[in-house]
PDB file of N, CA and C in Angstrom:
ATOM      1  N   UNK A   1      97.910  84.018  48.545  1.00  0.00           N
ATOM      2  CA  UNK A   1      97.644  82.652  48.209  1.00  0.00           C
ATOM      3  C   UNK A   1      98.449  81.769  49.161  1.00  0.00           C
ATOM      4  N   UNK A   2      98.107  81.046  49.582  1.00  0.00           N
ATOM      5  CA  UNK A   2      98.705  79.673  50.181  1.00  0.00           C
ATOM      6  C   UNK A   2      98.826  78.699  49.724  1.00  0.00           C
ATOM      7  N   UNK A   3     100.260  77.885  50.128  1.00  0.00           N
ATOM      8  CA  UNK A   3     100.184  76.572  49.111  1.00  0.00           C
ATOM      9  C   UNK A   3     100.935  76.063  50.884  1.00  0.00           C
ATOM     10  N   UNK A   4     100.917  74.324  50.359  1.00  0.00           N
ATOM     11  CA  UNK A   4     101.948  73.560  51.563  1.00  0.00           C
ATOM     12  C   UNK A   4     103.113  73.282  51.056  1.00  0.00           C
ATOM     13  N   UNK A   5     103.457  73.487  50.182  1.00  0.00           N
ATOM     14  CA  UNK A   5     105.197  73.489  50.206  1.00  0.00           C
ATOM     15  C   UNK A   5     105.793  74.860  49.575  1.00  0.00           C
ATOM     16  N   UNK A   6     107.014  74.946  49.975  1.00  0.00           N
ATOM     17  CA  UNK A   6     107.397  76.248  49.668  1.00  0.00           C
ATOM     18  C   UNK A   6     107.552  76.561  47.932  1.00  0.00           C
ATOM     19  N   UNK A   7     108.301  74.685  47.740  1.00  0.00           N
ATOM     20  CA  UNK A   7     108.655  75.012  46.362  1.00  0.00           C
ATOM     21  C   UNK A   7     107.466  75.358  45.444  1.00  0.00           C
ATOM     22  N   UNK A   8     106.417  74.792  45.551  1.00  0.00           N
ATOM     23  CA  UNK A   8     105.009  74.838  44.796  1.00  0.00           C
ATOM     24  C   UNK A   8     104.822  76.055  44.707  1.00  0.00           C
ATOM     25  N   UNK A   9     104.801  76.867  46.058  1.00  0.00           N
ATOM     26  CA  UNK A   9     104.703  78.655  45.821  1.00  0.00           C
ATOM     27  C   UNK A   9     105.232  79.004  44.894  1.00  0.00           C
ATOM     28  N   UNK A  10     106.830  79.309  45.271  1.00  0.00           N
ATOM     29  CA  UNK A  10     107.263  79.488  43.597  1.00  0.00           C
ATOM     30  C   UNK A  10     107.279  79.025  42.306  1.00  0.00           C
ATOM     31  N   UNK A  11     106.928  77.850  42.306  1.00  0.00           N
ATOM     32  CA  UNK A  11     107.153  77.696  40.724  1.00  0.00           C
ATOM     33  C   UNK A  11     104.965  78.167  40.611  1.00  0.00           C
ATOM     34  N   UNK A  12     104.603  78.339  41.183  1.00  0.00           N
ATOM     35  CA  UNK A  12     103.017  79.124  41.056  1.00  0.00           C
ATOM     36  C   UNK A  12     103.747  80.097  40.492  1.00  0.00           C
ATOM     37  N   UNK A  13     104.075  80.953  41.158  1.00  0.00           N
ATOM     38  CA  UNK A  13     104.585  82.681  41.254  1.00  0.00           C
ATOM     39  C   UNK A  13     105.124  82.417  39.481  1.00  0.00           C
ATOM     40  N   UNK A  14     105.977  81.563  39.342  1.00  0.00           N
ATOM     41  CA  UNK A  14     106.686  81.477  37.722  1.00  0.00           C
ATOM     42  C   UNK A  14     106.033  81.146  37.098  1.00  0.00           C
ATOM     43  N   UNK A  15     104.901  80.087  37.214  1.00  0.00           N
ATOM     44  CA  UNK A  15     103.892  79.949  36.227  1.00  0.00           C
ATOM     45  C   UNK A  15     102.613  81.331  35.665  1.00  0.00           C
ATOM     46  N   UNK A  16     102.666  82.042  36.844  1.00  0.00           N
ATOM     47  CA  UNK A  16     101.818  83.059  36.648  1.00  0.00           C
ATOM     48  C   UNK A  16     102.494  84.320  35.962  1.00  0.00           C
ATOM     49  N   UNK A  17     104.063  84.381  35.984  1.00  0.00           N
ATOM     50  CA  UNK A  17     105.054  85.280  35.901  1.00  0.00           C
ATOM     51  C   UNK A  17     104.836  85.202  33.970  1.00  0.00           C
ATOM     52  N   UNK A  18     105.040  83.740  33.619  1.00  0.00           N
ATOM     53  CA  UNK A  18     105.428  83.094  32.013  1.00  0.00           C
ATOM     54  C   UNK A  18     103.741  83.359  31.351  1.00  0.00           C
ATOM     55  N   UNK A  19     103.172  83.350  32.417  1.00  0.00           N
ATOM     56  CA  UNK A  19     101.457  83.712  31.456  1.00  0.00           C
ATOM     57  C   UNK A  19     101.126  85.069  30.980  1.00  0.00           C
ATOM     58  N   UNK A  20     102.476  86.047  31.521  1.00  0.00           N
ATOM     59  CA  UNK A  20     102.172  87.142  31.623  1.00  0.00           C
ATOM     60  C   UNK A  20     103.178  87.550  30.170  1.00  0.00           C
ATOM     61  N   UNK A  21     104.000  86.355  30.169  1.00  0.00           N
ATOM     62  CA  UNK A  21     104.704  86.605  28.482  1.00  0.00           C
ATOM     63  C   UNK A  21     105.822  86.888  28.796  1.00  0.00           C
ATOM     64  N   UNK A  22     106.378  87.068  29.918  1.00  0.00           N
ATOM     65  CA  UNK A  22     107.890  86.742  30.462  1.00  0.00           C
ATOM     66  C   UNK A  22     108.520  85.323  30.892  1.00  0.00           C
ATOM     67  N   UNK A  23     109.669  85.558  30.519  1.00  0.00           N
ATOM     68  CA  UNK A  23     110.697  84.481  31.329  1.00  0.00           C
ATOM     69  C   UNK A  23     111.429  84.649  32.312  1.00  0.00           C
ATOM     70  N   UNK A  24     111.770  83.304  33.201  1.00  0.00           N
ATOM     71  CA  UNK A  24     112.596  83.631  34.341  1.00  0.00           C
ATOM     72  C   UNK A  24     113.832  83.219  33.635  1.00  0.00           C
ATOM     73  N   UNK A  25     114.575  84.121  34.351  1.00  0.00           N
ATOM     74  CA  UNK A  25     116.206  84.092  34.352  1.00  0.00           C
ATOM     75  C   UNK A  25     116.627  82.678  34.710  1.00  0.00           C
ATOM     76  N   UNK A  26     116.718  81.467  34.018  1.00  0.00           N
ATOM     77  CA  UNK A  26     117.235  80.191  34.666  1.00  0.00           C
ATOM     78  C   UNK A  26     118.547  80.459  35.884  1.00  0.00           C
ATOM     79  N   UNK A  27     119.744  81.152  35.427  1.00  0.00           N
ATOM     80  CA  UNK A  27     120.171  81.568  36.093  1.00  0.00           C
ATOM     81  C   UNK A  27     120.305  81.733  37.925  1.00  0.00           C
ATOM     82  N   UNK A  28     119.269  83.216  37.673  1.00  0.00           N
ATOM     83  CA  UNK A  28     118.694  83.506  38.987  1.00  0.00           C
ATOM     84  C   UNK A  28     117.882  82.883  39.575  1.00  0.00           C
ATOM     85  N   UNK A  29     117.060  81.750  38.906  1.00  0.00           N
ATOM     86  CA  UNK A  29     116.247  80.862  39.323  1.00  0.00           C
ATOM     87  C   UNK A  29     117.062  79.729  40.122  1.00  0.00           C
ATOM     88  N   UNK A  30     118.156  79.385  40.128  1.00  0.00           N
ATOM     89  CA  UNK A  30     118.747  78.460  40.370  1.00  0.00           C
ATOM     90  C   UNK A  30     119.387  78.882  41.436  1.00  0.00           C
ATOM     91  N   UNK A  31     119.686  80.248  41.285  1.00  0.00           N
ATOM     92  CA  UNK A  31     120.582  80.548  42.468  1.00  0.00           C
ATOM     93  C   UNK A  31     119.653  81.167  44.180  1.00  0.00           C
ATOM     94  N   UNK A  32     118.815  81.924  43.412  1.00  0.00           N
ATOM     95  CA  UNK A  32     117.701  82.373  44.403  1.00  0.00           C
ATOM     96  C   UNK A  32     116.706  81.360  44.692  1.00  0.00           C
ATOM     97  N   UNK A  33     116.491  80.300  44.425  1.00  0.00           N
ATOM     98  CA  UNK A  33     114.944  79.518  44.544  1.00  0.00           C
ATOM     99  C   UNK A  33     115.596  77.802  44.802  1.00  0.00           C
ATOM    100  N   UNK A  34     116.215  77.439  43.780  1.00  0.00           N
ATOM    101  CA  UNK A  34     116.787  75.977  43.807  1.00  0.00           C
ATOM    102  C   UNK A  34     117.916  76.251  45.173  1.00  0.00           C
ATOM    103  N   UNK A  35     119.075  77.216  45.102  1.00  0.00           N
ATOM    104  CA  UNK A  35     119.879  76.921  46.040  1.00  0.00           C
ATOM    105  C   UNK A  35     119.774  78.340  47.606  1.00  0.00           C
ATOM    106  N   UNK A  36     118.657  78.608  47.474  1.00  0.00           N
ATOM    107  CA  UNK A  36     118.516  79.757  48.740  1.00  0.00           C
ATOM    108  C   UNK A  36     118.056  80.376  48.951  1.00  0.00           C
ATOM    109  N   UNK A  37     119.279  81.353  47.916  1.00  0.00           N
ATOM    110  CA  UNK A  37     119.735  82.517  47.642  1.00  0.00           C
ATOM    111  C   UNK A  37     120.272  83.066  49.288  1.00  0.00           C
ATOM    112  N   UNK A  38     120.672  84.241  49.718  1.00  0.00           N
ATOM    113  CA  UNK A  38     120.970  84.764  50.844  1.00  0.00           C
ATOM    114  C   UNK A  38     120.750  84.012  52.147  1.00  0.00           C
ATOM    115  N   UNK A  39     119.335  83.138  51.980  1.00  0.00           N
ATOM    116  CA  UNK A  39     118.647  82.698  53.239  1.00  0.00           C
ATOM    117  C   UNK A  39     119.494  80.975  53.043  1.00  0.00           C
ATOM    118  N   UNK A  40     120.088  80.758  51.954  1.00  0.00           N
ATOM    119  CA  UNK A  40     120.906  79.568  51.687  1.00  0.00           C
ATOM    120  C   UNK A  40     119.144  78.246  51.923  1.00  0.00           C
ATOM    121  N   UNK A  41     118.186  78.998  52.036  1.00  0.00           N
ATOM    122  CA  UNK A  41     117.066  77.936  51.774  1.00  0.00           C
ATOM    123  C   UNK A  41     115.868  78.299  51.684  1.00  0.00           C
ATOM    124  N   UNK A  42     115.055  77.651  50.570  1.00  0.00           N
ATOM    125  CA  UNK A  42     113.857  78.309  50.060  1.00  0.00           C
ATOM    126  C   UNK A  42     112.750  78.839  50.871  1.00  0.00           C
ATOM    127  N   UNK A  43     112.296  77.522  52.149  1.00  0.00           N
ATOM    128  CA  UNK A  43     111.565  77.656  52.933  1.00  0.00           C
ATOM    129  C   UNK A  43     112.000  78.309  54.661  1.00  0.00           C
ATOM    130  N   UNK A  44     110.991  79.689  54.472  1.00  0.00           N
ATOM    131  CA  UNK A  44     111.253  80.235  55.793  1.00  0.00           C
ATOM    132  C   UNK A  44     110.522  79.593  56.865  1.00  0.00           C
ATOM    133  N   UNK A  45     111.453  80.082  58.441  1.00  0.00           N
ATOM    134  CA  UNK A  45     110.904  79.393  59.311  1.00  0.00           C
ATOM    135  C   UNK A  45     109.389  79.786  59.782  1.00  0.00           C
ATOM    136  N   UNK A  46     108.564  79.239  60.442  1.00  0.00           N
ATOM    137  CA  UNK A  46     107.366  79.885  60.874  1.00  0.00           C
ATOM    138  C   UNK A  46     107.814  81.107  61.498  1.00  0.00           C
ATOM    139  N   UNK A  47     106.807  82.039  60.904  1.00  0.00           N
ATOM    140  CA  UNK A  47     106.547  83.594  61.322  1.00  0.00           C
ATOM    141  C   UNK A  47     107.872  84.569  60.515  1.00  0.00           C
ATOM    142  N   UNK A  48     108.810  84.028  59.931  1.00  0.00           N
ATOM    143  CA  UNK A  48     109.890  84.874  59.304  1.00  0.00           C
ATOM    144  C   UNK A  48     109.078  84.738  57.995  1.00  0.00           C
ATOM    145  N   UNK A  49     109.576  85.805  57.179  1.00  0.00           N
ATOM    146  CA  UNK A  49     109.379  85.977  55.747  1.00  0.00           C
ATOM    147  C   UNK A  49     110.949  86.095  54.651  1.00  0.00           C
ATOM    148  N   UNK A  50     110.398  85.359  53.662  1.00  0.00           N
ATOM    149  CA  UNK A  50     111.724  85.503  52.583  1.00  0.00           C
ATOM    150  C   UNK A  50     111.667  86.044  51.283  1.00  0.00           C
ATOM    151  N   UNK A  51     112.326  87.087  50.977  1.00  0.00           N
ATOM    152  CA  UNK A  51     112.013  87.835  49.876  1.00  0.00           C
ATOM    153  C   UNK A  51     113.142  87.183  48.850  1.00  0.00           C
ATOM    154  N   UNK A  52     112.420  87.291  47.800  1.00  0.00           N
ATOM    155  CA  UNK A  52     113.314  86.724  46.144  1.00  0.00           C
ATOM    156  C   UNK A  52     113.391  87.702  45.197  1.00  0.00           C
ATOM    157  N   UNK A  53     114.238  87.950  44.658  1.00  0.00           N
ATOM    158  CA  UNK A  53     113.758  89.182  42.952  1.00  0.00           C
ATOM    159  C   UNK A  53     114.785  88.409  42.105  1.00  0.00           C
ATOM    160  N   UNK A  54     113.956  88.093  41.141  1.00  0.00           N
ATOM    161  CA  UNK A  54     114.158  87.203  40.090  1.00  0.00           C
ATOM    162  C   UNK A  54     114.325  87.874  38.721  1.00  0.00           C
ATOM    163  N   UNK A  55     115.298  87.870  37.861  1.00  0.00           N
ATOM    164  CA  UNK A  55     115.326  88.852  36.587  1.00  0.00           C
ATOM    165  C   UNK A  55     114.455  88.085  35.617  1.00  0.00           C
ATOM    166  N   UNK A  56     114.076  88.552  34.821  1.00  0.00           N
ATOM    167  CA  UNK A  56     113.337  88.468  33.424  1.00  0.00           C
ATOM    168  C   UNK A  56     113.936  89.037  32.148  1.00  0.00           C
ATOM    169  N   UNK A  57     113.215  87.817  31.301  1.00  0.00           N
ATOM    170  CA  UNK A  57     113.452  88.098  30.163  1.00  0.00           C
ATOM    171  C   UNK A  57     112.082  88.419  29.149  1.00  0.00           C
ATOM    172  N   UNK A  58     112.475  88.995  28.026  1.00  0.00           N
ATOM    173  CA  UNK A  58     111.646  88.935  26.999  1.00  0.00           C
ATOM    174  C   UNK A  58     111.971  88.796  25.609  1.00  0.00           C
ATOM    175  N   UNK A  59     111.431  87.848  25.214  1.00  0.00           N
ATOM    176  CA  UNK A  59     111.711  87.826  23.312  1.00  0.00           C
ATOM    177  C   UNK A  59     113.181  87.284  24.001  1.00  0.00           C
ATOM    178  N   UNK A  60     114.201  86.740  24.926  1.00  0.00           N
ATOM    179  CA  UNK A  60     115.353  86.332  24.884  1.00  0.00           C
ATOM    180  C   UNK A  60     115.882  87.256  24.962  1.00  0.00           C
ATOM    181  N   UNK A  61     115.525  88.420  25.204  1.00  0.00           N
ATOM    182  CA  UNK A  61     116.736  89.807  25.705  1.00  0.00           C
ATOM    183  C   UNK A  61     115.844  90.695  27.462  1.00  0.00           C
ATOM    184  N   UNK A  62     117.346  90.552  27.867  1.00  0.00           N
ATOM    185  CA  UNK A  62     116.770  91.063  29.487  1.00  0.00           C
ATOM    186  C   UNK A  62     115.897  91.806  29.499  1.00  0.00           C
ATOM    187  N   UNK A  63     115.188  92.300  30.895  1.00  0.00           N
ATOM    188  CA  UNK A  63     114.197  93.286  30.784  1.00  0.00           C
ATOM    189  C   UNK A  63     114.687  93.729  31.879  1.00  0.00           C
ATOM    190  N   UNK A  64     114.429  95.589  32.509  1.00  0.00           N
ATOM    191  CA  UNK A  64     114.503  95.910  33.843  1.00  0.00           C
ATOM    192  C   UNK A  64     113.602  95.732  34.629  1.00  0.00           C
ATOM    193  N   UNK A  65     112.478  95.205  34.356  1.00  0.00           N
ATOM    194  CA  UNK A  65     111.795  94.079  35.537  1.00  0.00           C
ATOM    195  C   UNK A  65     112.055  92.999  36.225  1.00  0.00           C
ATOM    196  N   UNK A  66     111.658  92.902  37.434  1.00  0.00           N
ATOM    197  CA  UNK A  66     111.845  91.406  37.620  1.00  0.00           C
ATOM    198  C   UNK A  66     110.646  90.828  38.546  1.00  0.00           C
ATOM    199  N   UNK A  67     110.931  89.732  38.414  1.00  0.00           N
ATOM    200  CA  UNK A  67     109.910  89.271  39.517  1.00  0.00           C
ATOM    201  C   UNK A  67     109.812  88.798  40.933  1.00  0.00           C
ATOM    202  N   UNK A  68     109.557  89.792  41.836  1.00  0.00           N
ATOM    203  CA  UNK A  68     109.566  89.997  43.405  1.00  0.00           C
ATOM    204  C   UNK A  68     108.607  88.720  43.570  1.00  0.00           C
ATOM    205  N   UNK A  69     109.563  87.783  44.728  1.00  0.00           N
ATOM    206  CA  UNK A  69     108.717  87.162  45.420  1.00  0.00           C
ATOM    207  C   UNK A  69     108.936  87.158  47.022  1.00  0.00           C
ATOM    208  N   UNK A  70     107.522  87.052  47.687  1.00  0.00           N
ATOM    209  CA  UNK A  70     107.979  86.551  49.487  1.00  0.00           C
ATOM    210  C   UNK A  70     107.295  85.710  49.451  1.00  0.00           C
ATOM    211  N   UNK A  71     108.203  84.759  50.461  1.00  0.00           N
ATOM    212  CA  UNK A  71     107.062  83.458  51.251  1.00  0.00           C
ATOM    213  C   UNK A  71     107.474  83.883  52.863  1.00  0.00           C
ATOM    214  N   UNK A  72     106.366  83.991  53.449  1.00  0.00           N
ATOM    215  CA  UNK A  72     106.155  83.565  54.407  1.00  0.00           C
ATOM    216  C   UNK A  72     105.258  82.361  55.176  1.00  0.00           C
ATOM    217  N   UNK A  73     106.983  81.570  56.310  1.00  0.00           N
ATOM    218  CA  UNK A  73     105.765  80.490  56.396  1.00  0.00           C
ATOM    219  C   UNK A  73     104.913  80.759  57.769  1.00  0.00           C
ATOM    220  N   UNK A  74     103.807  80.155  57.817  1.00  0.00           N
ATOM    221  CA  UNK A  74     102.698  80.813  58.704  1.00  0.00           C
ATOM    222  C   UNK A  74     102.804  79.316  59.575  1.00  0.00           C
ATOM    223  N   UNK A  75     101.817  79.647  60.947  1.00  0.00           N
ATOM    224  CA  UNK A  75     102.150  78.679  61.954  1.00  0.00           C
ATOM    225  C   UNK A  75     101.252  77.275  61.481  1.00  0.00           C
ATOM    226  N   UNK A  76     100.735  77.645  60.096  1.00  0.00           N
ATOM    227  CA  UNK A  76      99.995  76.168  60.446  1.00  0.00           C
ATOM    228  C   UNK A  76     100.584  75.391  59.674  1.00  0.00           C
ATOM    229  N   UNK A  77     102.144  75.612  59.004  1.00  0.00           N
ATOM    230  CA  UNK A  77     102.591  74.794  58.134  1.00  0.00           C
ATOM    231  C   UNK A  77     102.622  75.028  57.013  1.00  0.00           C
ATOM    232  N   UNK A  78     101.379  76.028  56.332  1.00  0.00           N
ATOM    233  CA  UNK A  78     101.671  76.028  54.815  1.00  0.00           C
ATOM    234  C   UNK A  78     102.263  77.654  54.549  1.00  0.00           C
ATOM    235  N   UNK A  79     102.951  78.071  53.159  1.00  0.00           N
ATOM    236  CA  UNK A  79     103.234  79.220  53.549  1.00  0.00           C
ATOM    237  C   UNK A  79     102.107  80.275  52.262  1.00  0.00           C
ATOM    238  N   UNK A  80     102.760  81.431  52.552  1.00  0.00           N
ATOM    239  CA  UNK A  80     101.901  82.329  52.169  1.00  0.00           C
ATOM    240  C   UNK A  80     102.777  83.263  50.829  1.00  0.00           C
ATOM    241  N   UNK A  81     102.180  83.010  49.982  1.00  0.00           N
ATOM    242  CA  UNK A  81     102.932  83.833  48.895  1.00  0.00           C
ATOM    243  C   UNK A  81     102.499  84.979  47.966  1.00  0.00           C
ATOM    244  N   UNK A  82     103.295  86.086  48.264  1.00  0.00           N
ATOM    245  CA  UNK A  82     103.095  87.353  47.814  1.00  0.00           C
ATOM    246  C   UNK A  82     103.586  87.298  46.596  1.00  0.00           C
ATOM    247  N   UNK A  83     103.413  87.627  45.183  1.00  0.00           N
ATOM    248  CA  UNK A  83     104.589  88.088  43.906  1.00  0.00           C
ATOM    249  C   UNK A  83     103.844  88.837  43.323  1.00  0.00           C
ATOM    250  N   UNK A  84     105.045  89.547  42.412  1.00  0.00           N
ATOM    251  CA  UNK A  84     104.699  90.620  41.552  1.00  0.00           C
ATOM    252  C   UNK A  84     105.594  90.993  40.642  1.00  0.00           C
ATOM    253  N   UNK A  85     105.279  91.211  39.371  1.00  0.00           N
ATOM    254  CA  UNK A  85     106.084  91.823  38.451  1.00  0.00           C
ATOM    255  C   UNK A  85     106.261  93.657  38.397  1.00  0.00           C
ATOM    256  N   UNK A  86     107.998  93.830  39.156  1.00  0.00           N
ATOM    257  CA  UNK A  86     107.878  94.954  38.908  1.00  0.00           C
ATOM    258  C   UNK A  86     109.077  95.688  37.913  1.00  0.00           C
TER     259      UNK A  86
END
């Protein structure tokens, strides 16, 4: 899927994540997505890719899933987003 901003990707990826009857880790959401995480910023440069794994919850108690995300941004500006619950 493609979107034009990075943040829109993810919070897609979380909206599709919460339909599935999970929650994101506010937490890890904040630290991986709002402030970086590793890459210290959400949006990658053209042609690099950025991977996220995000913990989950269920019923309010952790789960050993989480939810994998990449964006890569592509040369025409918008980026490209992979996720999955694994």
């Amino acid at each position: 899927m493609y979107y034009k901003t990075a943040i829109g990707a993810a919070e897609a990826a979380r909206e599709l994540t919460e339909a599935l009857g999970y929650q994101v880790c506010e937490n890890d959401w904040t630290t991986q997505i709002v402030h970086g995480g590793r890459h210290n910023r959400l949006r990658p440069s053209v042609g690099m890719n950025h991977s996220y794994s995000i913990a989950l919850l269920k019923n309010d108690k952790p789960q050993r899933k989480c939810l994998q995300i990449s964006l890569y941004g592509m040369p025409s500006g918008k980026f490209e987003l992979v996720n999955y619950v694994n």
